[in-house]
PDB file of N, CA and C in Angstrom:
ATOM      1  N   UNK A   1     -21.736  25.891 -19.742  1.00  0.00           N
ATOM      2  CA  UNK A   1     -23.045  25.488 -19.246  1.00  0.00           C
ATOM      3  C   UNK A   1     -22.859  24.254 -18.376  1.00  0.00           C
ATOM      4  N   UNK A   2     -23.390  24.180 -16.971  1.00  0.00           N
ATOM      5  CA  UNK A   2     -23.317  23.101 -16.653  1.00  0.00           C
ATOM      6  C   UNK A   2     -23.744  22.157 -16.992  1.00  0.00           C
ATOM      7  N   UNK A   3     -23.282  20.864 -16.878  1.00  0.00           N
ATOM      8  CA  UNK A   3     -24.126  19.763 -17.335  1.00  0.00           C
ATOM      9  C   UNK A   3     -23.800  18.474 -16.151  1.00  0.00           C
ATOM     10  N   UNK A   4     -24.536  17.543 -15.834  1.00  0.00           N
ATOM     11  CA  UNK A   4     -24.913  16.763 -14.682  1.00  0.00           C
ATOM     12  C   UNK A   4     -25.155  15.552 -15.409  1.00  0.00           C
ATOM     13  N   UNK A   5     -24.980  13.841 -14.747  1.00  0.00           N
ATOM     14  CA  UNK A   5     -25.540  13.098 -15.001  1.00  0.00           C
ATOM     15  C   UNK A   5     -26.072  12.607 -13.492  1.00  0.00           C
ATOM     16  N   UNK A   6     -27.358  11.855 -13.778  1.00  0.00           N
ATOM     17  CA  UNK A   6     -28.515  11.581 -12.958  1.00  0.00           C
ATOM     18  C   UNK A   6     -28.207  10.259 -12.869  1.00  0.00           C
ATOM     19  N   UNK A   7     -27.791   9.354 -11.393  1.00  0.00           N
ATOM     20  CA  UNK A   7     -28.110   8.193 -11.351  1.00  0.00           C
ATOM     21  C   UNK A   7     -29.833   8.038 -10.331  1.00  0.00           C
ATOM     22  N   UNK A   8     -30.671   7.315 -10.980  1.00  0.00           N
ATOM     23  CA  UNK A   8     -31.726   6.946 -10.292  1.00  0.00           C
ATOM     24  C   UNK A   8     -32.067   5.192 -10.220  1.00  0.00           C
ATOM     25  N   UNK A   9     -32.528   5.218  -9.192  1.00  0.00           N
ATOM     26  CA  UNK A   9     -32.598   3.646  -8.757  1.00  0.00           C
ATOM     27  C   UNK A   9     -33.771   3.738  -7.846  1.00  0.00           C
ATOM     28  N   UNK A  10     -34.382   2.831  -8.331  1.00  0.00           N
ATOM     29  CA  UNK A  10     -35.946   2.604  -8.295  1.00  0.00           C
ATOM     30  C   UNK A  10     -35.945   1.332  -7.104  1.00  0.00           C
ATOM     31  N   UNK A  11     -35.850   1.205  -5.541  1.00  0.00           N
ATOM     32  CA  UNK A  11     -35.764   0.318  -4.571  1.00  0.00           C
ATOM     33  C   UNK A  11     -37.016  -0.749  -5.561  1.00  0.00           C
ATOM     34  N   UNK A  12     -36.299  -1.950  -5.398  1.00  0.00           N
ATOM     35  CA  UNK A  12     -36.826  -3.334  -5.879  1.00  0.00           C
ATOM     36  C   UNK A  12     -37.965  -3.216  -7.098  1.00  0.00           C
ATOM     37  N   UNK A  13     -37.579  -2.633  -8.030  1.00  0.00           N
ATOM     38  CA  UNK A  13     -38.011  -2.280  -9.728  1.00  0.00           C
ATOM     39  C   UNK A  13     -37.212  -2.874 -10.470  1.00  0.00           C
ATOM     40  N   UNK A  14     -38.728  -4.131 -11.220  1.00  0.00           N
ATOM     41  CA  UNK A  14     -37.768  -4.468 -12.632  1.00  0.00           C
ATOM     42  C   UNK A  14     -37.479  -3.699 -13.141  1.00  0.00           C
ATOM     43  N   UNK A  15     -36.465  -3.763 -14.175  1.00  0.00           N
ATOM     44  CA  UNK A  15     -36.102  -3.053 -15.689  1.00  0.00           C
ATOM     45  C   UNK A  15     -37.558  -2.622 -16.472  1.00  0.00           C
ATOM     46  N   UNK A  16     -38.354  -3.174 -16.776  1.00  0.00           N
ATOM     47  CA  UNK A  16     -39.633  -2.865 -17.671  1.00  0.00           C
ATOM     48  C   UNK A  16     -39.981  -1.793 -16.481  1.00  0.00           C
ATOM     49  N   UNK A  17     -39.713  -1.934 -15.192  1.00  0.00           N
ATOM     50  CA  UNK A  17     -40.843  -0.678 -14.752  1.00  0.00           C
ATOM     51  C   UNK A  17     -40.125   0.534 -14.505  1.00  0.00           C
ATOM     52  N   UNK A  18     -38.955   0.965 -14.925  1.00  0.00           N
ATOM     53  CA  UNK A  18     -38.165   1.894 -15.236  1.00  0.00           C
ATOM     54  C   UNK A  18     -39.104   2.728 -16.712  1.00  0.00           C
ATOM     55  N   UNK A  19     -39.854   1.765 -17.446  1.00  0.00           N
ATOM     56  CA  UNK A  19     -39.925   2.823 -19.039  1.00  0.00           C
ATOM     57  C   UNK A  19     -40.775   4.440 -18.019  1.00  0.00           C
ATOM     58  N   UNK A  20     -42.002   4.026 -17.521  1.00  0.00           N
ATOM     59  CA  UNK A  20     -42.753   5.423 -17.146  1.00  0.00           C
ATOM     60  C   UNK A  20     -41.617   6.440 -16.688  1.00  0.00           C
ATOM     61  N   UNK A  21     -40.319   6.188 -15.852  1.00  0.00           N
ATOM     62  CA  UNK A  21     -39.347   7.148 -15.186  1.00  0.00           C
ATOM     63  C   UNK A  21     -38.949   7.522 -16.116  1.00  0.00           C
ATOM     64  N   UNK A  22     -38.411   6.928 -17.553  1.00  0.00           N
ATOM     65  CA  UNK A  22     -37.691   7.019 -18.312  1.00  0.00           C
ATOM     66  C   UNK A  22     -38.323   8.364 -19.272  1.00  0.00           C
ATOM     67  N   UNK A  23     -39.677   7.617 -19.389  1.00  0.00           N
ATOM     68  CA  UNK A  23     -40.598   8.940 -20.482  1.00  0.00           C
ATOM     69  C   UNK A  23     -40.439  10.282 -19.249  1.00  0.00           C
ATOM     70  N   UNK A  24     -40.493  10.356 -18.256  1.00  0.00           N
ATOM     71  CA  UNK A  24     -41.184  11.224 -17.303  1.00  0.00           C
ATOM     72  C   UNK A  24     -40.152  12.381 -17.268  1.00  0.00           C
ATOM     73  N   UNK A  25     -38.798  11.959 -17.134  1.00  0.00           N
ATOM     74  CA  UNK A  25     -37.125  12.135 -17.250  1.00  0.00           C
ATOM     75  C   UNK A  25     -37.355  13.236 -18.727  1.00  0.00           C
ATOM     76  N   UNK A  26     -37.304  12.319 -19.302  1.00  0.00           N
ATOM     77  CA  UNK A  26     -37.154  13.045 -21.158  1.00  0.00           C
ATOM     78  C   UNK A  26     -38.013  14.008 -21.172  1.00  0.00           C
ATOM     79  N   UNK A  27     -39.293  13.678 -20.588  1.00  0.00           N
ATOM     80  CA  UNK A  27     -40.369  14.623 -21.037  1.00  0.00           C
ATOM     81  C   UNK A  27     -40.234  15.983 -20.420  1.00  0.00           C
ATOM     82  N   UNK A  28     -39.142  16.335 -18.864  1.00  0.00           N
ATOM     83  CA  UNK A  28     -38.888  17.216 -18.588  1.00  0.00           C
ATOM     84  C   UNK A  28     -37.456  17.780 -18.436  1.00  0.00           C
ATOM     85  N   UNK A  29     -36.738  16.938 -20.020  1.00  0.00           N
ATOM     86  CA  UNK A  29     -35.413  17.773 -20.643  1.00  0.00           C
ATOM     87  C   UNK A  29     -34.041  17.024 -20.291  1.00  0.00           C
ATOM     88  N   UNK A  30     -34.269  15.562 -19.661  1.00  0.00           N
ATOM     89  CA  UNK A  30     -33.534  14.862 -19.127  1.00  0.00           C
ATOM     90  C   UNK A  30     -33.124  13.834 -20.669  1.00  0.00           C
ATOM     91  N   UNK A  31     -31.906  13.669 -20.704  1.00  0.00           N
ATOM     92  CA  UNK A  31     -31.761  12.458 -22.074  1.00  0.00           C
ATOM     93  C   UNK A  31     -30.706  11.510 -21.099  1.00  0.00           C
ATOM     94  N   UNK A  32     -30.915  10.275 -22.622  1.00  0.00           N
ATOM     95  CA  UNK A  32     -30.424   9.418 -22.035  1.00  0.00           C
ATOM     96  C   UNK A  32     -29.045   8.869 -23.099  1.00  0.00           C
ATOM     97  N   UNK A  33     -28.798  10.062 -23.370  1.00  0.00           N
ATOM     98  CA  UNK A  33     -27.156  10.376 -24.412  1.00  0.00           C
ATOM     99  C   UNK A  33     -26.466  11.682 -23.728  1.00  0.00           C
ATOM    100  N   UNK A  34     -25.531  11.111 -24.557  1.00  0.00           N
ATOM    101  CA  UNK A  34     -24.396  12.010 -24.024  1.00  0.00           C
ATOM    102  C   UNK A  34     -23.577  12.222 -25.606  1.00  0.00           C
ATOM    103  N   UNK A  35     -22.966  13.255 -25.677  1.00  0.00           N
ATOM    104  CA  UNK A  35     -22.659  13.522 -27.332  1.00  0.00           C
ATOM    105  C   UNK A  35     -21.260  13.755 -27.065  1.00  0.00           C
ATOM    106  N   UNK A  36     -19.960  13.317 -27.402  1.00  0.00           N
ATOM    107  CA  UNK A  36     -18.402  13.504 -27.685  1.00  0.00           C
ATOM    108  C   UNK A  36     -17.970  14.352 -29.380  1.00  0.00           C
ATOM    109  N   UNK A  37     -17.363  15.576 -28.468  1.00  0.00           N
ATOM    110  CA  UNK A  37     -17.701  16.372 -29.316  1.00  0.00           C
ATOM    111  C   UNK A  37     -16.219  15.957 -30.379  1.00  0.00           C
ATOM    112  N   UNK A  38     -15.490  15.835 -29.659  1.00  0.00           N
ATOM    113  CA  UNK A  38     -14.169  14.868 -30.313  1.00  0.00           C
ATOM    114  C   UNK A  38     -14.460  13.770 -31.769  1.00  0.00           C
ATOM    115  N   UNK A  39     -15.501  13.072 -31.570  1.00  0.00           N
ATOM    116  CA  UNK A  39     -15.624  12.177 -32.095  1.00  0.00           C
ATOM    117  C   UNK A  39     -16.905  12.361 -33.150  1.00  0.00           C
ATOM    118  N   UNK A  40     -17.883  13.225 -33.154  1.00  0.00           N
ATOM    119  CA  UNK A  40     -18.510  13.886 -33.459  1.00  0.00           C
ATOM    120  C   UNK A  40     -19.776  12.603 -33.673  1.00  0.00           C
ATOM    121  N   UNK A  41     -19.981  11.892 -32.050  1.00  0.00           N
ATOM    122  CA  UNK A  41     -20.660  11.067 -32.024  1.00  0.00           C
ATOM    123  C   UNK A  41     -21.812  10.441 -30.374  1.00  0.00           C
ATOM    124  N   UNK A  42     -23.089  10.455 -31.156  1.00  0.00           N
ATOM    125  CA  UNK A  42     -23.793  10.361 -29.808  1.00  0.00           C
ATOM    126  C   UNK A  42     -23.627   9.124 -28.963  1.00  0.00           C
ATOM    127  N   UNK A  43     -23.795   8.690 -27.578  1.00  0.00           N
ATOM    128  CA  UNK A  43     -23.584   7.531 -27.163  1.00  0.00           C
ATOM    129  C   UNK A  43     -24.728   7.809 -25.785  1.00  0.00           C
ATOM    130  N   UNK A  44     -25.232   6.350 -26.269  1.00  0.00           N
ATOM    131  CA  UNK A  44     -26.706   5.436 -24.808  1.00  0.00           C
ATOM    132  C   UNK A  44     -25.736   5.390 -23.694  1.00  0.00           C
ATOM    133  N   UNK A  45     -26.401   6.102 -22.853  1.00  0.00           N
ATOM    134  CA  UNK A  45     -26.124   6.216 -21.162  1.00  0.00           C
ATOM    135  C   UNK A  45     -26.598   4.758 -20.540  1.00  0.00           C
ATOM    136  N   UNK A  46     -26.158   3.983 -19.785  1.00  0.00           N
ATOM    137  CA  UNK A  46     -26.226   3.131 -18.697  1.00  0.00           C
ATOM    138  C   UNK A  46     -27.519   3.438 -18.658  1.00  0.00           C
ATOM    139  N   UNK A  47     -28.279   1.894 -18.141  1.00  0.00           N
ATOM    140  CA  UNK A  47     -29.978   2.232 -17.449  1.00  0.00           C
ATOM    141  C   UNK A  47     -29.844   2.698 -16.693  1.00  0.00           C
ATOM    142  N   UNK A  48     -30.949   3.743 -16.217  1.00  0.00           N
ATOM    143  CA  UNK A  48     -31.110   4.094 -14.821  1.00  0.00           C
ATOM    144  C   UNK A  48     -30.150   5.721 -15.046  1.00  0.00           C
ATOM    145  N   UNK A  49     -29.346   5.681 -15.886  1.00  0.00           N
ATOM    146  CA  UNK A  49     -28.845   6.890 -15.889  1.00  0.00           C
ATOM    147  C   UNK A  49     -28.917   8.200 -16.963  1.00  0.00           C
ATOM    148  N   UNK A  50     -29.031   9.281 -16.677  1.00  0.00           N
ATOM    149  CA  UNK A  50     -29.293  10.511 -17.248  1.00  0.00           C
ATOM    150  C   UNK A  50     -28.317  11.754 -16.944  1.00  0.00           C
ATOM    151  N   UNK A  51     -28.481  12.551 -18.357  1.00  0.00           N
ATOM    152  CA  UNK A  51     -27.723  13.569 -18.938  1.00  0.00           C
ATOM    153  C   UNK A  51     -28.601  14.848 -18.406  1.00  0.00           C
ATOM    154  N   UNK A  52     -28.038  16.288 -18.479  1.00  0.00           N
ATOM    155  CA  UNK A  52     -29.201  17.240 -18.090  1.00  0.00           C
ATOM    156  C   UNK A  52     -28.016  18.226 -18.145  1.00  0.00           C
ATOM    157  N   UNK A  53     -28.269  19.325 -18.946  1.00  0.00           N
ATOM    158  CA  UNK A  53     -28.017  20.070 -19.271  1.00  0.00           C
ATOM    159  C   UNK A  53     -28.699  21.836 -19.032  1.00  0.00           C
ATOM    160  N   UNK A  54     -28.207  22.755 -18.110  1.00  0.00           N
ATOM    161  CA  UNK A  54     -28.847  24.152 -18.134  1.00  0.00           C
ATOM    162  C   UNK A  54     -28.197  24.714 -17.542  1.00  0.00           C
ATOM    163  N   UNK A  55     -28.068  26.255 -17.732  1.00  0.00           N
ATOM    164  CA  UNK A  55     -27.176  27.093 -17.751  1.00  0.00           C
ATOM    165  C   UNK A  55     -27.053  27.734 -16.486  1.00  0.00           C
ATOM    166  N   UNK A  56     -28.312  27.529 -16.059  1.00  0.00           N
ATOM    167  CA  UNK A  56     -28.623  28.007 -14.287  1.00  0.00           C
ATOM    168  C   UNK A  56     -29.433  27.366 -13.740  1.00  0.00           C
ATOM    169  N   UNK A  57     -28.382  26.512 -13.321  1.00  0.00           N
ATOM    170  CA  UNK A  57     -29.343  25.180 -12.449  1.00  0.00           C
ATOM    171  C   UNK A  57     -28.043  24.611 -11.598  1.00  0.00           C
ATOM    172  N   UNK A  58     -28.372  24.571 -10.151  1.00  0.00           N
ATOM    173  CA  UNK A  58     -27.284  23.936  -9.335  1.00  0.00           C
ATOM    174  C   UNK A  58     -27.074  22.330  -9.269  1.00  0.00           C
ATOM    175  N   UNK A  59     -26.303  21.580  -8.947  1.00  0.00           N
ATOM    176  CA  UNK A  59     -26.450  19.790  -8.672  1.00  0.00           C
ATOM    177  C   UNK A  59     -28.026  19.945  -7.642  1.00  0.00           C
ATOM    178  N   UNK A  60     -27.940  20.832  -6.757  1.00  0.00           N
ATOM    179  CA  UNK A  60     -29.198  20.874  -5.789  1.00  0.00           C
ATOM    180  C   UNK A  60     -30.614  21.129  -5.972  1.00  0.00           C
ATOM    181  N   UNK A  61     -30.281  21.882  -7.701  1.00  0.00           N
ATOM    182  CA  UNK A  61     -31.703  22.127  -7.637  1.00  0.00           C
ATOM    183  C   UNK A  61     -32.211  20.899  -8.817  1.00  0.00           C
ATOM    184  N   UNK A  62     -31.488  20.054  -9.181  1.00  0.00           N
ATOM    185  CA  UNK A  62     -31.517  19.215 -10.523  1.00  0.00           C
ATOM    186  C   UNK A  62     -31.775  18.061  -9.296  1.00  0.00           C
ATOM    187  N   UNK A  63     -30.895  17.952  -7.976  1.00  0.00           N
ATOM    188  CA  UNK A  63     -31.773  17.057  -7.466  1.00  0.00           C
ATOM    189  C   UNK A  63     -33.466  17.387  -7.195  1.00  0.00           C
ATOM    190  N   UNK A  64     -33.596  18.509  -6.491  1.00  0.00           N
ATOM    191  CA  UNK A  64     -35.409  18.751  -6.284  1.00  0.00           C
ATOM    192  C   UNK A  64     -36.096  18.619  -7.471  1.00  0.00           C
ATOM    193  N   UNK A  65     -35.836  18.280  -8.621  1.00  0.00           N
ATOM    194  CA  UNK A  65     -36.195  18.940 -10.029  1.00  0.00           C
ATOM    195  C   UNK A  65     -36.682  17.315 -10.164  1.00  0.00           C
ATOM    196  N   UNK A  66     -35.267  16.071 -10.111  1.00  0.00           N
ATOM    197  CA  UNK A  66     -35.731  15.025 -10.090  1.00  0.00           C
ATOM    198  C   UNK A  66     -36.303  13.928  -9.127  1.00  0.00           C
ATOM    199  N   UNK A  67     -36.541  14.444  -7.762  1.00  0.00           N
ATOM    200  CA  UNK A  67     -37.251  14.089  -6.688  1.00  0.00           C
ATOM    201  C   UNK A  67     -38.588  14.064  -7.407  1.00  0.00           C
ATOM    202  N   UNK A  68     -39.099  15.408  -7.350  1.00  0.00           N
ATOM    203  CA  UNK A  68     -40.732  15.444  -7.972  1.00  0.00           C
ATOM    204  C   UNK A  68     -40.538  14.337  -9.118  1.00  0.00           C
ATOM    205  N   UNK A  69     -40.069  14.394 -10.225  1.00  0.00           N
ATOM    206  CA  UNK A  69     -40.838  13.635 -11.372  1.00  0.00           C
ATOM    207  C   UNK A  69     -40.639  11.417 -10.437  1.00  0.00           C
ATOM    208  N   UNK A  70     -39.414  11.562  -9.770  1.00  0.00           N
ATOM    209  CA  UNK A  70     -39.257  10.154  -9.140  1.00  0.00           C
ATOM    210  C   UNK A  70     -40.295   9.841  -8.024  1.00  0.00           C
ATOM    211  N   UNK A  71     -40.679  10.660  -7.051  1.00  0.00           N
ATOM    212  CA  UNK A  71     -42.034  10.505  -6.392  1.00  0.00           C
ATOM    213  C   UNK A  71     -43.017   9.773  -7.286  1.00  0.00           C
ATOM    214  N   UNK A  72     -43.180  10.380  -7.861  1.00  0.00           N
ATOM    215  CA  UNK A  72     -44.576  10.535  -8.907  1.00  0.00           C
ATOM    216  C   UNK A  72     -44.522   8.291  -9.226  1.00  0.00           C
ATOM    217  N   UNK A  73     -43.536   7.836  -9.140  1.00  0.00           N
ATOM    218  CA  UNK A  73     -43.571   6.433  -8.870  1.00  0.00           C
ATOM    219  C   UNK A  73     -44.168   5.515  -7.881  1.00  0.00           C
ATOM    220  N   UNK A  74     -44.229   6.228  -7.048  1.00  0.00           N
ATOM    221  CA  UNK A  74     -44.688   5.860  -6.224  1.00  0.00           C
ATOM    222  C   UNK A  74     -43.615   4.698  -5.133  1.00  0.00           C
ATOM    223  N   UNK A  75     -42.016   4.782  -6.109  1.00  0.00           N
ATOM    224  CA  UNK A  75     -41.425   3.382  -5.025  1.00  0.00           C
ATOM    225  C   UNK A  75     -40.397   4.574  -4.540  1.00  0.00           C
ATOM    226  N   UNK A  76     -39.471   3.505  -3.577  1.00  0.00           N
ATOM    227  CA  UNK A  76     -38.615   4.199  -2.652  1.00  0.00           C
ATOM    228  C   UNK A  76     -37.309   4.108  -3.694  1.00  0.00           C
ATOM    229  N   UNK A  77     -36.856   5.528  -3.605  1.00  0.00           N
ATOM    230  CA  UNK A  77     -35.475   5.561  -4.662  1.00  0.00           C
ATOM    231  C   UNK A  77     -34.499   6.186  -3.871  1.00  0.00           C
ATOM    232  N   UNK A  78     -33.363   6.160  -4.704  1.00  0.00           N
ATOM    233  CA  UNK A  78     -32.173   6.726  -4.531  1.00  0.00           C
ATOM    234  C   UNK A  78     -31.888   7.539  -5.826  1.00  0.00           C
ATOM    235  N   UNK A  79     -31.048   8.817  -5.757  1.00  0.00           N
ATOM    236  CA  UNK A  79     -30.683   9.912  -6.773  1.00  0.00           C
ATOM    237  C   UNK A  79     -29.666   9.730  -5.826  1.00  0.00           C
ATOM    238  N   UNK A  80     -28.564   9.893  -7.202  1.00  0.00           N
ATOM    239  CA  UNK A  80     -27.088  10.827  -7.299  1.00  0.00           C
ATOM    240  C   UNK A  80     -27.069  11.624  -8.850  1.00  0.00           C
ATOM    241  N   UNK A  81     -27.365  12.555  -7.942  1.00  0.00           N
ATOM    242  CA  UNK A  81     -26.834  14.210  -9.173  1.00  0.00           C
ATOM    243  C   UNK A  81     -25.281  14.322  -9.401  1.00  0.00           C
ATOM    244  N   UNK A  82     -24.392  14.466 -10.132  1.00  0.00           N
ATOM    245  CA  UNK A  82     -23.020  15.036 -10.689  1.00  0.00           C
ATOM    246  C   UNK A  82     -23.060  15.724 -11.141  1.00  0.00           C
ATOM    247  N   UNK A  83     -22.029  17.085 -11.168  1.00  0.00           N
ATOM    248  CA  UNK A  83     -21.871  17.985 -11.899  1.00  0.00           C
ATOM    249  C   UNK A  83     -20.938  17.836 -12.793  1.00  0.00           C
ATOM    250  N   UNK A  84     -20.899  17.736 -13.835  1.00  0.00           N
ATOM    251  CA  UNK A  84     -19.056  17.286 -14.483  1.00  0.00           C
ATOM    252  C   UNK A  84     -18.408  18.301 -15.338  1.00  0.00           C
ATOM    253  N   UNK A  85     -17.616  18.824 -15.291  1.00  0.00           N
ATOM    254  CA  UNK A  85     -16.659  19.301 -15.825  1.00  0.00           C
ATOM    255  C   UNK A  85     -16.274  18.857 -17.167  1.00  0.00           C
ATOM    256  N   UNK A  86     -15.654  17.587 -17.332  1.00  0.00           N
ATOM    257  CA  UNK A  86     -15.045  16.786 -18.653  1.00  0.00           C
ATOM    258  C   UNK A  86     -16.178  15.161 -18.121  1.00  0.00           C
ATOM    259  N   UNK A  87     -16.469  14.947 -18.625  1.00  0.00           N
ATOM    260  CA  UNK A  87     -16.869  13.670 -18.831  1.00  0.00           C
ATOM    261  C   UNK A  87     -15.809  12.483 -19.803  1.00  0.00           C
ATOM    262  N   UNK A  88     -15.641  11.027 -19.111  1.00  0.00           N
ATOM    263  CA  UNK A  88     -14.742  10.186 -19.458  1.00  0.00           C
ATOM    264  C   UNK A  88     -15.844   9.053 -19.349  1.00  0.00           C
ATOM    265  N   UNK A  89     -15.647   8.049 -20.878  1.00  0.00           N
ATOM    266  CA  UNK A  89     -16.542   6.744 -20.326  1.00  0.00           C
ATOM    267  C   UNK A  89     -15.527   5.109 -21.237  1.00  0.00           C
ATOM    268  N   UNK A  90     -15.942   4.883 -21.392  1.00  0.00           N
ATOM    269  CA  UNK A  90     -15.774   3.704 -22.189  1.00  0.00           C
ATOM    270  C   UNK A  90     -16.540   2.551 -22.420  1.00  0.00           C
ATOM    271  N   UNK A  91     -16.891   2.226 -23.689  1.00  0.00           N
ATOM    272  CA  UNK A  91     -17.971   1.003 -23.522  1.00  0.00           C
ATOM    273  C   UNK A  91     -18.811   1.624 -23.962  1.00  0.00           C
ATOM    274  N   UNK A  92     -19.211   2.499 -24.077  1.00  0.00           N
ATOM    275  CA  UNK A  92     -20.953   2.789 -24.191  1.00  0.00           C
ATOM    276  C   UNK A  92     -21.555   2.630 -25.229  1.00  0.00           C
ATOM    277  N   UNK A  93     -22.582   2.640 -26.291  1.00  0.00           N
ATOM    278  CA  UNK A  93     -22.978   1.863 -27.099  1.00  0.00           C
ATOM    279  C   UNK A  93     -23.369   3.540 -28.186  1.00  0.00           C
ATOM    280  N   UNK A  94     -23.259   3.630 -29.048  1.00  0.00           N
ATOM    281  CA  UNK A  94     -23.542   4.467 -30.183  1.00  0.00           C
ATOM    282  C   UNK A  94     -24.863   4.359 -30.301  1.00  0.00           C
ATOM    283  N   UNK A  95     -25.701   5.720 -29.498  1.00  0.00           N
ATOM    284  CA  UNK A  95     -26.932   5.856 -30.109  1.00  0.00           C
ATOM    285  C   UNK A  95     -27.470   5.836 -31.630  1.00  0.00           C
ATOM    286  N   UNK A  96     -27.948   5.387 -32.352  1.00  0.00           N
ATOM    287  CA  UNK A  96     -27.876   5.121 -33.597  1.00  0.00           C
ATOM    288  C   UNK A  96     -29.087   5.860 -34.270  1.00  0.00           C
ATOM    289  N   UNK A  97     -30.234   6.320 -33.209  1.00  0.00           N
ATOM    290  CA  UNK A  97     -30.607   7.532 -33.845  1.00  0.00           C
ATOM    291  C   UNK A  97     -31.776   8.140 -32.438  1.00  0.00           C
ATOM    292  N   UNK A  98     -32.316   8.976 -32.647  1.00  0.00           N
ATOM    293  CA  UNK A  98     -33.398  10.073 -32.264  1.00  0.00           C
ATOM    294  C   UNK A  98     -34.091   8.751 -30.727  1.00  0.00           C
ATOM    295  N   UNK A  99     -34.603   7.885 -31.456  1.00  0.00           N
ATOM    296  CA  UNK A  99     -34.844   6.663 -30.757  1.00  0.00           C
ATOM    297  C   UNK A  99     -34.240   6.073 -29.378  1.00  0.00           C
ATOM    298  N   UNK A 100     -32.870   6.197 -29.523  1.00  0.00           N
ATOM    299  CA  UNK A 100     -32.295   5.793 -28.842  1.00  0.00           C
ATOM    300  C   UNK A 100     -32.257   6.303 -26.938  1.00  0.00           C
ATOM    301  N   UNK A 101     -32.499   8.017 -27.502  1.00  0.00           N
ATOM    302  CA  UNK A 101     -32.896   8.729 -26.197  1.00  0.00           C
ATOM    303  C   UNK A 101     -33.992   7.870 -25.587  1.00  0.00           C
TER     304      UNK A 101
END
């Protein structure tokens, strides 16, 4: 199944005005974990960045997918979609529960 992470960046947005993108993201299947199946443990994605997961969905259409819900802000952004294969990180912080998304 493919799976993608979402960088979005909100042109001259505090941090607090990221939460509405953040609910908007989740609410249409976007998280903000990533799960190592090795380790048999979830881990918090970087602000601003997102996980997305589906079985038939291109990097191209996951960008149009997150254009609409980032419009809906009303500020000027930037998206980078990835498709990844293996995912590699270090650092990232152990979601510690349900919440954490």
């Amino acid at each position: 199944m493919p799976r993608f992470t979402v960088r979005v960046q909100l042109q001259g947005a505090a941090l607090d005005e990221y939460a509405p993108l953040r609910e908007a993201m989740q609410k249409d299947g976007f998280t903000k974990t990533i799960f190592s199946k090795k380790k048999q443990t979830t881990y918090r994605l970087p602000q601003a960045e997102y996980a997305y997961e589906d079985k038939s969905i291109t990097a191209s259409d996951v960008l149009k997918k997150v254009k609409q819900i980032v419009t809906s802000t009303g500020r000027d952004y930037a998206i980078l979609v990835t498709e990844s294969k293996t995912r590699a990180w270090y650092g990232l912080a152990v979601a510690e529960d349900e919440t954490d998304e």
